[in-house]
Protein backbone atom coordinates (compact mmCIF):
# COMPACT_ATOMS: atom_id res chain seq x y z
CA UNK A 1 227.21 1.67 81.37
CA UNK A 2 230.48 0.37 82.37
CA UNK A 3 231.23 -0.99 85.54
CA UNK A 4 235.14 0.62 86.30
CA UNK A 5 237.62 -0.61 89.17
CA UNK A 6 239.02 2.63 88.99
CA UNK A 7 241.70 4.37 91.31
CA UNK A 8 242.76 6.59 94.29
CA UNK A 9 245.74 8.65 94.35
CA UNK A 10 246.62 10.38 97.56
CA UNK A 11 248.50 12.97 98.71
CA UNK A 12 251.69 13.56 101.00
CA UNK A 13 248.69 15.35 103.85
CA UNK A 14 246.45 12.31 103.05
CA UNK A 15 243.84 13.89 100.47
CA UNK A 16 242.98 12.36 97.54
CA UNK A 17 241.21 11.85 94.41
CA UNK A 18 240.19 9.13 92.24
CA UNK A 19 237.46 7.28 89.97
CA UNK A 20 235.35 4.09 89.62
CA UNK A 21 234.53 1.70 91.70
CA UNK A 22 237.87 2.47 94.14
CA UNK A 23 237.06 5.59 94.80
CA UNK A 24 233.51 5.13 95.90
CA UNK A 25 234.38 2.39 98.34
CA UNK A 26 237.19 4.64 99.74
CA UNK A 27 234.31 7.31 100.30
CA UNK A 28 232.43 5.41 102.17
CA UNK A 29 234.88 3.96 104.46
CA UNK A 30 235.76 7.68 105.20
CA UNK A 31 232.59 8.88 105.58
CA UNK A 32 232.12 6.12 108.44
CA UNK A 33 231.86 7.85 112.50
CA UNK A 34 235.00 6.30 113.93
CA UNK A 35 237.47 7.29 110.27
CA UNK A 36 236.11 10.63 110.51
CA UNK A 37 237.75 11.14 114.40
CA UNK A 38 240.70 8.98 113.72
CA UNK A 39 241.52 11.38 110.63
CA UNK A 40 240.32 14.85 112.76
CA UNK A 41 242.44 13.77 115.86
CA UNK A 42 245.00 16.65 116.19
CA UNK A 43 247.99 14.48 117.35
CA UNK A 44 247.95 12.73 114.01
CA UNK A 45 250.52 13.77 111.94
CA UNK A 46 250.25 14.26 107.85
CA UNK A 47 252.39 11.49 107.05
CA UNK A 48 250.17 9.46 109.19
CA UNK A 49 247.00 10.63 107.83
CA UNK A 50 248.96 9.95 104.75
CA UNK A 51 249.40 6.19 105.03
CA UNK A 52 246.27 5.36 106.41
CA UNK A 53 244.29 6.34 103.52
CA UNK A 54 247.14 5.09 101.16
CA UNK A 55 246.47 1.31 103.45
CA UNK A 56 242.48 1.94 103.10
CA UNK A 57 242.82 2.82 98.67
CA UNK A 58 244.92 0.00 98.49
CA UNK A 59 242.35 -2.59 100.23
CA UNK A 60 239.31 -0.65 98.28
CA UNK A 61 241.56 -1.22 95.24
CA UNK A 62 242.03 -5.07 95.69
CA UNK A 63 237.79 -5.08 96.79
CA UNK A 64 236.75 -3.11 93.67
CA UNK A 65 238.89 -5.34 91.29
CA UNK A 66 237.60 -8.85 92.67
CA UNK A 67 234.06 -7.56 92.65
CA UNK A 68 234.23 -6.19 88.86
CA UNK A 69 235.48 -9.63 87.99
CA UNK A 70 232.88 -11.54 90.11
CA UNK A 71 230.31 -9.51 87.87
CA UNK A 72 232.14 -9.67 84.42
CA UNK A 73 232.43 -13.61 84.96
CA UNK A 74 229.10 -14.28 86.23
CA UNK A 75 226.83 -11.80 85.75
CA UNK A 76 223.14 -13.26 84.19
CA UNK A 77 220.54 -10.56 83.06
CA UNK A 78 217.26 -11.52 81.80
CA UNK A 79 214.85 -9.15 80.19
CA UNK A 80 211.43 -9.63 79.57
CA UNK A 81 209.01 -7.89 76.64
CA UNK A 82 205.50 -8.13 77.80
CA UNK A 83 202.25 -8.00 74.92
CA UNK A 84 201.63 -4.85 75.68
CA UNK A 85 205.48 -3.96 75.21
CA UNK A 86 205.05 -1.85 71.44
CA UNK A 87 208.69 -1.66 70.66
CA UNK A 88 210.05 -5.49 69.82
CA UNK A 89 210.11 -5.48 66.04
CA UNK A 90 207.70 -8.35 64.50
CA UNK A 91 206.38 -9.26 61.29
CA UNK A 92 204.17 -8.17 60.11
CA UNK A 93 204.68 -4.48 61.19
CA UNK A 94 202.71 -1.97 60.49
CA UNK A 95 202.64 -0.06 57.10
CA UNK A 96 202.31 3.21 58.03
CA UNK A 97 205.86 5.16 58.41
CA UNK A 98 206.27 6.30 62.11
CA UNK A 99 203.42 3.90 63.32
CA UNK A 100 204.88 1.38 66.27
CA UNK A 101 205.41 -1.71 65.45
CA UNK A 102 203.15 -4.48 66.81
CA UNK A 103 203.95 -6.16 70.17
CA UNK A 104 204.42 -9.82 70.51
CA UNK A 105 201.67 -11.67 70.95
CA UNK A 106 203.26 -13.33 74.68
CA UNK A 107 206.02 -12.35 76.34
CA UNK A 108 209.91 -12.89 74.94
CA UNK A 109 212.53 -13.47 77.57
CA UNK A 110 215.51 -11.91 76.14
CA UNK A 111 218.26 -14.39 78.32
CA UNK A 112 221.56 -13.71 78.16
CA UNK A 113 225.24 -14.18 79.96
CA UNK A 114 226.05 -10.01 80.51
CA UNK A 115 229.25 -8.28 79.66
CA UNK A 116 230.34 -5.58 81.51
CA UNK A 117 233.42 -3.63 80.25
């Protein structure tokens, strides 16, 4: 799976809608006790509602992207087939057609730098 920055757009009443990475980190500042009553007070105007959410997308935006790139860069993952693990292919494999193959006989760390796109 992918790992996407992603975006917000938001509207001239301070709704929006987006995708990735962006948009989840803009839910969840939201979603948080004191954004919920700054957002419901009733003296707040649209415009205001407006730019706060447009400030908070914009600072999720600039988190999402340095994160994604922290990962991308540096991102290790290491995978490990055990023995009992009937799905590495070895020789010799069985004859038989739709048999499983045979399992290593000790565990294969599968090491490599990840890419996420």
């Amino acid at each position: 799976m992918a790992m996407v920055v992603g975006s917000v757009e938001v509207d001239e009443e301070g709704g929006y809608t987006g995708t990735g990475l962006t948009k989840r980190f803009v839910d969840a500042r939201l979603a948080t006790t004191s954004m919920a009553a700054l957002l419901a007070r009733e003296d707040i105007t649209a415009a205001q509602k407006e730019a706060i959410v447009s400030g908070m997308a914009a600072d999720c935006a600039a988190m999402a992207t340095a994160i994604v790139a922290e990962i991308v860069a540096n991102a290790e993952v290491t995978v490990t087939v055990s023995a009992s693990d009937a799905g590495l292919q070895r020789i010799p494999a069985t004859i038989s057609e739709n048999e499983a193959c045979k399992a290593p006989a000790a565990p294969v760390e599968l090491s490599t730098k990840g890419t996420v796109a």
